[in-house]
C-alpha atoms as a PDB file:
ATOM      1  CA  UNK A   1      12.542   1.971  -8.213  1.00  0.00           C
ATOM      2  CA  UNK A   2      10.918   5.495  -7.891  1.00  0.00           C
ATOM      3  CA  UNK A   3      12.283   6.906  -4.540  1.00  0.00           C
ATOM      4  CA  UNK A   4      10.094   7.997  -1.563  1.00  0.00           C
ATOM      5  CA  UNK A   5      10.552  11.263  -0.118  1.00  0.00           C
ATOM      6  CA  UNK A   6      12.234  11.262   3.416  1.00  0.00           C
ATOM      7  CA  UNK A   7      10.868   9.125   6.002  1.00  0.00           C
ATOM      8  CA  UNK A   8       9.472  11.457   8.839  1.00  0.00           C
ATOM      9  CA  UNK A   9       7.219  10.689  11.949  1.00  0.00           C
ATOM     10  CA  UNK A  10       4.746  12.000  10.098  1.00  0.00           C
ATOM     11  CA  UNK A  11       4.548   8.954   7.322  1.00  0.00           C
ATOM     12  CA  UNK A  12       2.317   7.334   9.594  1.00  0.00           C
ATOM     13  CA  UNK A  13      -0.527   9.779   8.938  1.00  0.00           C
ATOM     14  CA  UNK A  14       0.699  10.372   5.590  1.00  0.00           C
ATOM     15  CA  UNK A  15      -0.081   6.666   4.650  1.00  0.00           C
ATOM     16  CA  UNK A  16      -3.568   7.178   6.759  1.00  0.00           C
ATOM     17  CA  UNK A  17      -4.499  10.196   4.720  1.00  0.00           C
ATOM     18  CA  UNK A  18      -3.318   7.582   1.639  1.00  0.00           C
ATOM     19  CA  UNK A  19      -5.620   5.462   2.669  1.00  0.00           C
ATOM     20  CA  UNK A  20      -9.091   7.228   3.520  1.00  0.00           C
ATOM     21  CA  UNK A  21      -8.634   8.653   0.055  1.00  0.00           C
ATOM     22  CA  UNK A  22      -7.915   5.276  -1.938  1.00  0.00           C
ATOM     23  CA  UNK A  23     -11.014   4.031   0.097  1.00  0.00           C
ATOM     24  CA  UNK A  24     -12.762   6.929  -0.692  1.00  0.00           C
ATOM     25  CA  UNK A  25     -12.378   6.770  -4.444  1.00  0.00           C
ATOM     26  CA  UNK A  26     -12.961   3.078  -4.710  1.00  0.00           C
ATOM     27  CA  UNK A  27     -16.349   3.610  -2.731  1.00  0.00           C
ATOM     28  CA  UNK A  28     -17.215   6.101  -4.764  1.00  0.00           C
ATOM     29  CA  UNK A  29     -16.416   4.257  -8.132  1.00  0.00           C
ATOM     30  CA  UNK A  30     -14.300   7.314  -8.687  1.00  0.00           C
ATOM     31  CA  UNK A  31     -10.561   7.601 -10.230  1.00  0.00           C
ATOM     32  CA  UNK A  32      -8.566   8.183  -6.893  1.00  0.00           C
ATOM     33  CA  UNK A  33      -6.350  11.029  -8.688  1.00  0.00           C
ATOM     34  CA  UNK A  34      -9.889  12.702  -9.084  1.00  0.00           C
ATOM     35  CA  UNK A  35     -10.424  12.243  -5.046  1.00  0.00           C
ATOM     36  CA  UNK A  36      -6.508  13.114  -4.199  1.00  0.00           C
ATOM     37  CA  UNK A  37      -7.381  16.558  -6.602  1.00  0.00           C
ATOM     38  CA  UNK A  38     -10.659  17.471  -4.623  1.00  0.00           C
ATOM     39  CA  UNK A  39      -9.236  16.712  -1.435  1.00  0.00           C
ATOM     40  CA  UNK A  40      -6.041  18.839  -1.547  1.00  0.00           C
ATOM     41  CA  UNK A  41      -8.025  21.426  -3.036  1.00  0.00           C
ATOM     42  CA  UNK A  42      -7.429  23.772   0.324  1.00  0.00           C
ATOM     43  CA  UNK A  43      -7.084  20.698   2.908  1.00  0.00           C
ATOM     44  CA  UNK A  44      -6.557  21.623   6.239  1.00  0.00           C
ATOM     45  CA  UNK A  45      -4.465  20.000   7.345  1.00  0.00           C
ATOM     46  CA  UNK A  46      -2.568  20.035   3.916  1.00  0.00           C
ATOM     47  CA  UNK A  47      -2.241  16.654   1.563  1.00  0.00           C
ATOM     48  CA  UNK A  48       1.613  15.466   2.191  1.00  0.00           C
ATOM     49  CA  UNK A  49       4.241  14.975  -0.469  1.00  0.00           C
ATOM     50  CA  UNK A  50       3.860  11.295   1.074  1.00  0.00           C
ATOM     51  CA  UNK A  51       0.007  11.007   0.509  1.00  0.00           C
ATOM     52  CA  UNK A  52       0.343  11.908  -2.650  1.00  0.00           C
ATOM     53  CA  UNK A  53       3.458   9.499  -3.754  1.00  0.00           C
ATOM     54  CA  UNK A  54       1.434   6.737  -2.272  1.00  0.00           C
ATOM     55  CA  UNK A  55      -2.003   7.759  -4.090  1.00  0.00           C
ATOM     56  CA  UNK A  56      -0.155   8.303  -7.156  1.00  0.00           C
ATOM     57  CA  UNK A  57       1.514   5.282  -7.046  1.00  0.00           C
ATOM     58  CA  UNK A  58      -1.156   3.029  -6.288  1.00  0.00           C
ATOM     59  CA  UNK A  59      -3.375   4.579  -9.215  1.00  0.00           C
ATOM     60  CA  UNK A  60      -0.461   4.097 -11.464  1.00  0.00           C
ATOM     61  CA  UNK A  61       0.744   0.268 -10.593  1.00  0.00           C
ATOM     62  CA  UNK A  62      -2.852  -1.135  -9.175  1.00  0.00           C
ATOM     63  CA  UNK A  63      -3.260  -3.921 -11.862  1.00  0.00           C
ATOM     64  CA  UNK A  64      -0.023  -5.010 -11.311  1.00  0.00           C
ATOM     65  CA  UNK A  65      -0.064  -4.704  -7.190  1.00  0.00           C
ATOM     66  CA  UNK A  66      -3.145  -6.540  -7.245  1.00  0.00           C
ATOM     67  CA  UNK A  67      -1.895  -9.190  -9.585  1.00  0.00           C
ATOM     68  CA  UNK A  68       1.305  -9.510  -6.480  1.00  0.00           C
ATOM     69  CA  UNK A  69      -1.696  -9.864  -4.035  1.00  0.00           C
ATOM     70  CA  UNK A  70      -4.296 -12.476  -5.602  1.00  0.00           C
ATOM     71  CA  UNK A  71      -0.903 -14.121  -6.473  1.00  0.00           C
ATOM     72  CA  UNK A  72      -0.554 -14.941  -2.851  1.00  0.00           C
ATOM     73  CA  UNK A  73      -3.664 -15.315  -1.232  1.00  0.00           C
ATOM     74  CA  UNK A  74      -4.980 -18.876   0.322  1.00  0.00           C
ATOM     75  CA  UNK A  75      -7.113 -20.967  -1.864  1.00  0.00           C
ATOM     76  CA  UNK A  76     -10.690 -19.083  -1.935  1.00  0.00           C
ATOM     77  CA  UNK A  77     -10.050 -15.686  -1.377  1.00  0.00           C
ATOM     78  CA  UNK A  78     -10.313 -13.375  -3.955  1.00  0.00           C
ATOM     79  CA  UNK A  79      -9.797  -9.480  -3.981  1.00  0.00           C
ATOM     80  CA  UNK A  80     -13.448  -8.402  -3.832  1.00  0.00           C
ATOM     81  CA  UNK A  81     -13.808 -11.512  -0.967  1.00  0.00           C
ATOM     82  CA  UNK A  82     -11.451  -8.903   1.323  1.00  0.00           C
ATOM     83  CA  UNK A  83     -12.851  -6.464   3.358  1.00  0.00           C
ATOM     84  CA  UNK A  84     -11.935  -3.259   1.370  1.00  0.00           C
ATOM     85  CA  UNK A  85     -10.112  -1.269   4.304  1.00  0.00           C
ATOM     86  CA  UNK A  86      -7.917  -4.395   4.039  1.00  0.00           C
ATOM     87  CA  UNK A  87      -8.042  -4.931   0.202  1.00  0.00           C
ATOM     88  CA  UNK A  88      -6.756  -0.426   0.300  1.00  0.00           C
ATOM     89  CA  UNK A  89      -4.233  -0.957   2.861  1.00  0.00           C
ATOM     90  CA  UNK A  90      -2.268  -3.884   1.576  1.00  0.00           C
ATOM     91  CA  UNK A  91      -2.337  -2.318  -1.473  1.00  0.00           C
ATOM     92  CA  UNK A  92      -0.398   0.941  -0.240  1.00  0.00           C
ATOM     93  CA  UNK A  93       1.697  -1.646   1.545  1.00  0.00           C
ATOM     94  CA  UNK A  94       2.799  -3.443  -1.662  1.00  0.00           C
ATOM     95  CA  UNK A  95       3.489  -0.200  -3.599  1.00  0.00           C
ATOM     96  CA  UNK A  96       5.803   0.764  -1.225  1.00  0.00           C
ATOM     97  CA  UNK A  97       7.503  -2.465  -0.929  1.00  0.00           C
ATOM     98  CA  UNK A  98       7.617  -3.213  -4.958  1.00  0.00           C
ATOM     99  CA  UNK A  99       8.270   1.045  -6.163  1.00  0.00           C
ATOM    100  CA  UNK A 100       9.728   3.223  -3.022  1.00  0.00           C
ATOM    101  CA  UNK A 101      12.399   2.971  -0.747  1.00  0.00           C
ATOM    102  CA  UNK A 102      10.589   2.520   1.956  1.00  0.00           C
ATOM    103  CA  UNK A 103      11.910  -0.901   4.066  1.00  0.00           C
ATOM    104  CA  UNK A 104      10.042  -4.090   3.617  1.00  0.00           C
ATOM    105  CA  UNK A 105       9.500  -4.626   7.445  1.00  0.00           C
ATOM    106  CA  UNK A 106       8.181  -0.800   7.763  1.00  0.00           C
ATOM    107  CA  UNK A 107       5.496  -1.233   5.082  1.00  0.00           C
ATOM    108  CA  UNK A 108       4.511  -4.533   6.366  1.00  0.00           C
ATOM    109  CA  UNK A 109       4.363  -2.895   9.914  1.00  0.00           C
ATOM    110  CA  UNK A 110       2.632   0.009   9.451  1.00  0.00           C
ATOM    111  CA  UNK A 111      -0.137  -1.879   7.336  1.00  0.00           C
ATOM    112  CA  UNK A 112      -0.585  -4.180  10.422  1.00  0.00           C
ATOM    113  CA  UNK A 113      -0.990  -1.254  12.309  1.00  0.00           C
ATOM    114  CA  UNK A 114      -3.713   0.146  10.525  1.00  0.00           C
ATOM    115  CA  UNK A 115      -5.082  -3.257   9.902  1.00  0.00           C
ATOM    116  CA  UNK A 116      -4.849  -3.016  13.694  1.00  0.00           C
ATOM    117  CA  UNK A 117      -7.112   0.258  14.288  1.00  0.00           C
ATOM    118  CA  UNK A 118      -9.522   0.149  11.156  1.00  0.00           C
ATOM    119  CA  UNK A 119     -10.353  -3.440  10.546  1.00  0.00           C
ATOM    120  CA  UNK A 120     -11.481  -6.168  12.209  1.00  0.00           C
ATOM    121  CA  UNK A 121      -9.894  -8.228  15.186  1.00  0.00           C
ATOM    122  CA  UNK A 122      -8.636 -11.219  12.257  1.00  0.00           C
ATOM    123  CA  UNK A 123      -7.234  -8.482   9.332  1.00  0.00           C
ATOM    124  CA  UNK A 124      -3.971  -7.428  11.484  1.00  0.00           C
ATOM    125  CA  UNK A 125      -2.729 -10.959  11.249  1.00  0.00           C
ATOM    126  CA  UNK A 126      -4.191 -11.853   7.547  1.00  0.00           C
ATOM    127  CA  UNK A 127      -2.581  -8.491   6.294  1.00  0.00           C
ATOM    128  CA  UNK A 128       1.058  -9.455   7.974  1.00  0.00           C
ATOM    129  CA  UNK A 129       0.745 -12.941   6.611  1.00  0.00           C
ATOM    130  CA  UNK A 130      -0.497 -11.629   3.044  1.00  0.00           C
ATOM    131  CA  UNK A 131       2.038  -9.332   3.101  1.00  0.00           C
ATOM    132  CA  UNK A 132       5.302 -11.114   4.192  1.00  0.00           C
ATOM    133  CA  UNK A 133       4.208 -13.446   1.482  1.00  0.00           C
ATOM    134  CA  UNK A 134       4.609 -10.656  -1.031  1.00  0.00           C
ATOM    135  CA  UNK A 135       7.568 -10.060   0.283  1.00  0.00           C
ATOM    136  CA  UNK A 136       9.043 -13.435  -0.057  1.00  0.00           C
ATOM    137  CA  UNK A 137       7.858 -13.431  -3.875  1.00  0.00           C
ATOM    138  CA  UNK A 138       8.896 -10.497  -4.885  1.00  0.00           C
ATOM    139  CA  UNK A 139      11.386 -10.610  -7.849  1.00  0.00           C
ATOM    140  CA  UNK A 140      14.975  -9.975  -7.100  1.00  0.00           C
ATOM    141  CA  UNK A 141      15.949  -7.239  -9.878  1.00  0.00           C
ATOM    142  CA  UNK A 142      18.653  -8.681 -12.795  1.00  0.00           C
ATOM    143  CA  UNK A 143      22.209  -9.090 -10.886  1.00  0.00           C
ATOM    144  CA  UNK A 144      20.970  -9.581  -7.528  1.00  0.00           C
ATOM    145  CA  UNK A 145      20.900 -13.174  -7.419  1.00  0.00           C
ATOM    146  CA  UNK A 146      22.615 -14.484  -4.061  1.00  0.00           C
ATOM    147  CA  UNK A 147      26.511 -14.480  -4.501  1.00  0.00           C
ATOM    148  CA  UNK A 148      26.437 -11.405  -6.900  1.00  0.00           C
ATOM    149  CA  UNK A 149      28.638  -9.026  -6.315  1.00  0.00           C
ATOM    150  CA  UNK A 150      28.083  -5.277  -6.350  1.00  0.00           C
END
């Protein structure tokens, strides 16, 4: 598990800068380390450390955080069926729950919260739901089984 830098008040629009860029890229049909690059390039205010762990890390694990998403969604939906601010921000969400240190309940959280304030009146509670799900699923790491000690 790659660790997140410190959690600050400022995560919040950390993980909003994270997410216009990810959105960006995929509207674009452009590599999202390509969009990250050309919008640091003298960003005012300045790209956070966060931003760019969360960028990064989505770029580097999307098959596989997308393969934790379809794995749980309700008969019918498919990834391209979600409305893409939705599709981006669960899949910052599930990066941070599967590769950062970030708690579960904080990533689930703030996704609802920008679920809340950039998507539609239905995506705050289908993002939660999708999310917990992944949550529930995820796999415990060898020796973690209940009753292990350590």
């Amino acid at each position: 598990m790659t660790s997140a830098p410190a959690r600050t008040g400022a995560q919040s629009k950390a993980r909003k800068r994270a997410l216009d860029i990810l959105f960006e890229a995929e509207l674009r049909g452009t590599d999202p380390l390509t969009t990250l690059a050309e919008r640091s390039t003298d960003a005012e205010p300045p790209v956070r450390d966060f931003t760019r762990f969360l960028v990064e890390g989505v770029a580097e694990h999307r098959t596989a955080i997308d393969v934790r998403i379809v794995a749980v969604l309700a008969d019918g939906w498919t990834l391209p069926r979600l409305p893409r601010v939705d599709r981006t921000i669960m899949r910052i969400a599930v990066y941070e729950i599967d590769h950062s240190s970030v708690p579960d309940a904080v990533a689930v959280s703030e996704a609802v919260a920008l679920a809340s304030r950039l998507s539609t009146d239905d995506s705050p509670s289908f993002v939660n739901g999708v999310l917990r799900s992944v949550v529930e699923t995820r796999p415990q790491p060898p020796g973690s089984a209940s009753g292990a000690m350590g």
